[in-house]
N, C-alpha and C. Protein backbone atom coordinates (compact mmCIF):
# COMPACT_ATOMS: atom_id res chain seq x y z
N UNK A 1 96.35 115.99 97.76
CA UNK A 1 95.40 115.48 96.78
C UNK A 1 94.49 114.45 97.44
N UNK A 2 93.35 113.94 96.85
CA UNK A 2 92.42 113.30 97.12
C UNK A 2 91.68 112.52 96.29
N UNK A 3 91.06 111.37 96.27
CA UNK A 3 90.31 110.66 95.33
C UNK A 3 89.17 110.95 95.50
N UNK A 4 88.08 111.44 94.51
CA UNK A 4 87.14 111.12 94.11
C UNK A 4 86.45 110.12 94.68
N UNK A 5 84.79 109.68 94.85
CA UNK A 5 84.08 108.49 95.79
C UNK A 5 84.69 107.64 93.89
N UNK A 6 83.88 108.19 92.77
CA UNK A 6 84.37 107.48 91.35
C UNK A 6 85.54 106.81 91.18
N UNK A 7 86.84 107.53 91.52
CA UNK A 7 88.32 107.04 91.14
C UNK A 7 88.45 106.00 92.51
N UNK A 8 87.91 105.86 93.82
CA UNK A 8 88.37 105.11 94.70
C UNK A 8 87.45 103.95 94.62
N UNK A 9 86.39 104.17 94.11
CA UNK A 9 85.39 102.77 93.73
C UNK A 9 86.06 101.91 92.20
N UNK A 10 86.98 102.85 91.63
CA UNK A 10 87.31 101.78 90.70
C UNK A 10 88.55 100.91 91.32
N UNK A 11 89.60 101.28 92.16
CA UNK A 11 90.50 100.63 92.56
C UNK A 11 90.49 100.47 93.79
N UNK A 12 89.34 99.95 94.57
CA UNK A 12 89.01 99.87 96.03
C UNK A 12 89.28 98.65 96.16
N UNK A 13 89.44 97.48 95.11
CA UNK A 13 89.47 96.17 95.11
C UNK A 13 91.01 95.84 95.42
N UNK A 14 91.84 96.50 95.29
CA UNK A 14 93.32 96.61 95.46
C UNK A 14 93.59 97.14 96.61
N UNK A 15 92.65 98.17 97.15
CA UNK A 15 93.39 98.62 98.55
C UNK A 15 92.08 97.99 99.40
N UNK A 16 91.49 97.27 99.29
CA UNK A 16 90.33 96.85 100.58
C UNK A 16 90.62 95.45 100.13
N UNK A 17 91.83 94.49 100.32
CA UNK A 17 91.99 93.24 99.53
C UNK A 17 91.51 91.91 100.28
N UNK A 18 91.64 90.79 99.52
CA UNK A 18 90.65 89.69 100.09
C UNK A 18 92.41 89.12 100.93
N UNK A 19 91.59 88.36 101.93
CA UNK A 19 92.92 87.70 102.76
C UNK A 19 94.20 87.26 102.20
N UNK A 20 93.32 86.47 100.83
CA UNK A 20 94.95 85.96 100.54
C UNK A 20 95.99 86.79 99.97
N UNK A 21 95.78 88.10 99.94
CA UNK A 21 96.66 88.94 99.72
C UNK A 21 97.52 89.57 101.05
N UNK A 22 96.87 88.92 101.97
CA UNK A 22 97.45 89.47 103.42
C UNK A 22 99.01 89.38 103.24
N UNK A 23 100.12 90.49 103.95
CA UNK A 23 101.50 90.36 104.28
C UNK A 23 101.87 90.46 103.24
N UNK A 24 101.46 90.87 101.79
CA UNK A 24 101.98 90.82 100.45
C UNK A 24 102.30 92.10 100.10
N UNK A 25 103.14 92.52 99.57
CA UNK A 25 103.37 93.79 98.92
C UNK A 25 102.36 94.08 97.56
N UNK A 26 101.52 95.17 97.58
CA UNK A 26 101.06 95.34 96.69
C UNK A 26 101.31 96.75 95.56
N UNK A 27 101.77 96.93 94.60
CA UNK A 27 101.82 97.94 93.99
C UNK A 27 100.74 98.39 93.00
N UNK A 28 100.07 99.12 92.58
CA UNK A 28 99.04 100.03 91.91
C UNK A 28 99.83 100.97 91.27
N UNK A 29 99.35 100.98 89.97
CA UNK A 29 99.57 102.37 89.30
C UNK A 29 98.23 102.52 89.01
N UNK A 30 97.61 104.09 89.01
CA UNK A 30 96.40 104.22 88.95
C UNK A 30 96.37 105.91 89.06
N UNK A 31 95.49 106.03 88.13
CA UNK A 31 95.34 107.91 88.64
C UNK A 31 96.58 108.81 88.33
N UNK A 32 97.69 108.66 87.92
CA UNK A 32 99.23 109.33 87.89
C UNK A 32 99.64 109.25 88.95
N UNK A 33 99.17 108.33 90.06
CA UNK A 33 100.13 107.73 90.86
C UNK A 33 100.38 106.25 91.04
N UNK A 34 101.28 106.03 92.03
CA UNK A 34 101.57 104.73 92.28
C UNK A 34 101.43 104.42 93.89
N UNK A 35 100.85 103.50 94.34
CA UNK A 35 99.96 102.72 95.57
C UNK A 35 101.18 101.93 95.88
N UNK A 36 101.61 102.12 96.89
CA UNK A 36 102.13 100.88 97.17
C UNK A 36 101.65 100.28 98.51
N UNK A 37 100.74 98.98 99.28
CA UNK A 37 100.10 98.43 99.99
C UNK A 37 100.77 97.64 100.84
N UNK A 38 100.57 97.24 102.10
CA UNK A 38 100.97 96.15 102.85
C UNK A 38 99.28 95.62 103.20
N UNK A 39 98.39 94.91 103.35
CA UNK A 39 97.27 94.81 103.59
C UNK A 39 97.83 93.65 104.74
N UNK A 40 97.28 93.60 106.54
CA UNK A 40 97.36 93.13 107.16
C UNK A 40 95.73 92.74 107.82
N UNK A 41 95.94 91.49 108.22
CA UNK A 41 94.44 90.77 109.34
C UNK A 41 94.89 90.75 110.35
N UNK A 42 94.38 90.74 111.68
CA UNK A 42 94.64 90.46 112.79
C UNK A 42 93.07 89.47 113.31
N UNK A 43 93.62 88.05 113.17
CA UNK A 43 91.91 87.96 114.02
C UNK A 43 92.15 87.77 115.27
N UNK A 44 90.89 88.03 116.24
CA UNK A 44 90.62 87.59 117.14
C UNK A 44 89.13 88.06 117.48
N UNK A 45 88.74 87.70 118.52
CA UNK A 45 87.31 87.35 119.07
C UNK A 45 86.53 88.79 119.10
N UNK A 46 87.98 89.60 120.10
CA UNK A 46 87.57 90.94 120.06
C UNK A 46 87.35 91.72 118.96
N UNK A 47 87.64 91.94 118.11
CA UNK A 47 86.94 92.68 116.84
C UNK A 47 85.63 92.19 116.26
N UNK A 48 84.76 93.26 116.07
CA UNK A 48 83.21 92.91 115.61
C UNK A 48 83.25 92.05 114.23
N UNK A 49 84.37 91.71 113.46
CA UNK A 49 83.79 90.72 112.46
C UNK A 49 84.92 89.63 112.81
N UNK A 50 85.70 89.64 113.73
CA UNK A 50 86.11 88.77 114.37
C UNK A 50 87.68 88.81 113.86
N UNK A 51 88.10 90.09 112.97
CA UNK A 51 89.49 90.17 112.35
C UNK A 51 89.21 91.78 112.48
N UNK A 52 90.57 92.68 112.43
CA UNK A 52 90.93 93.95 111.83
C UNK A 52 91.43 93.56 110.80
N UNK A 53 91.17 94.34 109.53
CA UNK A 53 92.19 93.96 108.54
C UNK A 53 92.08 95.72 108.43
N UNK A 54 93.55 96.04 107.71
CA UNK A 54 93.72 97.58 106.90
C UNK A 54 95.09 97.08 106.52
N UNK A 55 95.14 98.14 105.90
CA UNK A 55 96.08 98.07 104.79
C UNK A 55 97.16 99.55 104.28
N UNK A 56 98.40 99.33 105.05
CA UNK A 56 99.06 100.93 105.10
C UNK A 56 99.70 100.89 103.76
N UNK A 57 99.24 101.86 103.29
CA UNK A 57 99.93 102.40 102.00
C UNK A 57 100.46 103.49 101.56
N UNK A 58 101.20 103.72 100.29
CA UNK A 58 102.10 104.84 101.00
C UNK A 58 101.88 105.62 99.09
N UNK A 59 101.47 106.96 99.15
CA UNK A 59 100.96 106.91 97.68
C UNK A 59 102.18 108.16 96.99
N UNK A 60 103.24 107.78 95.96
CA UNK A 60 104.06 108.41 95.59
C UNK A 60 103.76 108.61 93.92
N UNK A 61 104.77 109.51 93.31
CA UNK A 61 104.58 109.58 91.81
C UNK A 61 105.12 108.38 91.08
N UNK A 62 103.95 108.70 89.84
CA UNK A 62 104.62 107.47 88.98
C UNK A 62 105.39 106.86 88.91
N UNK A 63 106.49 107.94 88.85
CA UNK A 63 107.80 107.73 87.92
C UNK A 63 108.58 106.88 89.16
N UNK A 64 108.24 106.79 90.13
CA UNK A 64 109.02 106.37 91.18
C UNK A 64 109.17 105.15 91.57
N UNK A 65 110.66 104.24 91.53
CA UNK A 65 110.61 102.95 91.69
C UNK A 65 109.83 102.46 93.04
N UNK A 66 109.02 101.34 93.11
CA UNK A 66 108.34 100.79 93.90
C UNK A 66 109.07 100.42 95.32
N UNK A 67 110.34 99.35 94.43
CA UNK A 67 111.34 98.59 95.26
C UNK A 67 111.70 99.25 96.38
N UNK A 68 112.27 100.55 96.15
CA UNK A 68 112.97 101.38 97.42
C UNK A 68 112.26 101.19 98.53
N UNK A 69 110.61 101.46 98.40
CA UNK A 69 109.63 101.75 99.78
C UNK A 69 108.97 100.52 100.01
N UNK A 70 109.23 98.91 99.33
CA UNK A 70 108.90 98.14 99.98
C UNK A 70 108.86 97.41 101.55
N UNK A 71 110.48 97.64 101.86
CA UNK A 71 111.26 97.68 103.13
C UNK A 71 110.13 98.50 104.28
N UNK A 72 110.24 100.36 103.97
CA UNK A 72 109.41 100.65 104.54
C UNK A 72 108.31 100.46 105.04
N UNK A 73 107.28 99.86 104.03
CA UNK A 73 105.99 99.57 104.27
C UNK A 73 105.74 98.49 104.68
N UNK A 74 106.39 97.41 104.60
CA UNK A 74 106.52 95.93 105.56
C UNK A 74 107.03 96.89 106.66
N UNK A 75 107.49 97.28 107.06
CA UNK A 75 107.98 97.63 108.69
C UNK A 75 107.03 98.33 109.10
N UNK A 76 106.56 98.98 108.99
CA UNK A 76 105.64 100.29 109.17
C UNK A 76 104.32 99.40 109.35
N UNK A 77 103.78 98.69 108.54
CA UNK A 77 102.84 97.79 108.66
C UNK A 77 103.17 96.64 109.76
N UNK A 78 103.71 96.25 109.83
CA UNK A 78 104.62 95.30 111.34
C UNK A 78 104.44 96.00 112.53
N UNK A 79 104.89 97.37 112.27
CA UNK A 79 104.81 98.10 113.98
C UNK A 79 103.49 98.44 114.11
N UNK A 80 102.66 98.42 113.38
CA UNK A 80 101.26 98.97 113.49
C UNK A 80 100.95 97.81 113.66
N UNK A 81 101.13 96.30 113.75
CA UNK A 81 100.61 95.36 113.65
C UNK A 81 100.81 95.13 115.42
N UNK A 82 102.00 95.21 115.13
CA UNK A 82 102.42 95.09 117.08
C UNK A 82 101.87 96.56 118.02
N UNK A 83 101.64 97.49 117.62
CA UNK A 83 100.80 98.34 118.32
C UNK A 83 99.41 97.94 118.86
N UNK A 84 98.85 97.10 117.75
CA UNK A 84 97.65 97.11 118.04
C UNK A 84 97.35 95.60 118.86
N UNK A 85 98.38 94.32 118.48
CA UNK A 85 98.53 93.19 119.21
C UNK A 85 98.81 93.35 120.91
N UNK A 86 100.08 94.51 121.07
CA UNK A 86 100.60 94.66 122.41
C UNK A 86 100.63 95.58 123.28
N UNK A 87 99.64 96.59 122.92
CA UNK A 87 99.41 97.71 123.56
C UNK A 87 97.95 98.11 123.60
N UNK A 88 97.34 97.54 123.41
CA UNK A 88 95.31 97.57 123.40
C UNK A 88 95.49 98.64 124.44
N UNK A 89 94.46 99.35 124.68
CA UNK A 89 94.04 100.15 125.63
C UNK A 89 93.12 99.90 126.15
């Protein structure tokens, strides 16, 4: 499945988030699914606005408790964090 440019401009504010949501677990219900977010920054000099930020998320059904894949997505977001800190190319 796929979002719409319509359905991702209404909840783009949740997955493109402002800093102080950085390292936070974020959950979304939206669309008949559920979002669940890690949104990470990395600054430094080298990136053109002087930070990477993205945000790995992991998109499952409704009905599905959040809690279980929190674990996951902090880790998963961590190793992608250290991929990109300790292995530059």
């Amino acid at each position: 499945d796929y979002l719409s440019k319509e359905e991702f401009d209404n909840i783009q504010v949740y997955i493109i988030t402002k800093p102080k949501l950085t390292d936070k677990i974020i959950t979304l219900n939206a669309l008949g699914k559920k979002i669940i977010g890690c949104p990470i920054c990395i600054e430094g000099r080298q990136y053109v606005r002087n930070a990477l930020i993205f945000n790995l998320c992991l998109v499952v059904d409704d009905c599905v408790s959040a809690v279980k894949y929190e674990n996951v997505i902090r880790k998963l977001a961590a190793y992608f964090t250290t991929l990109e800190v300790n292995f530059k190319l």
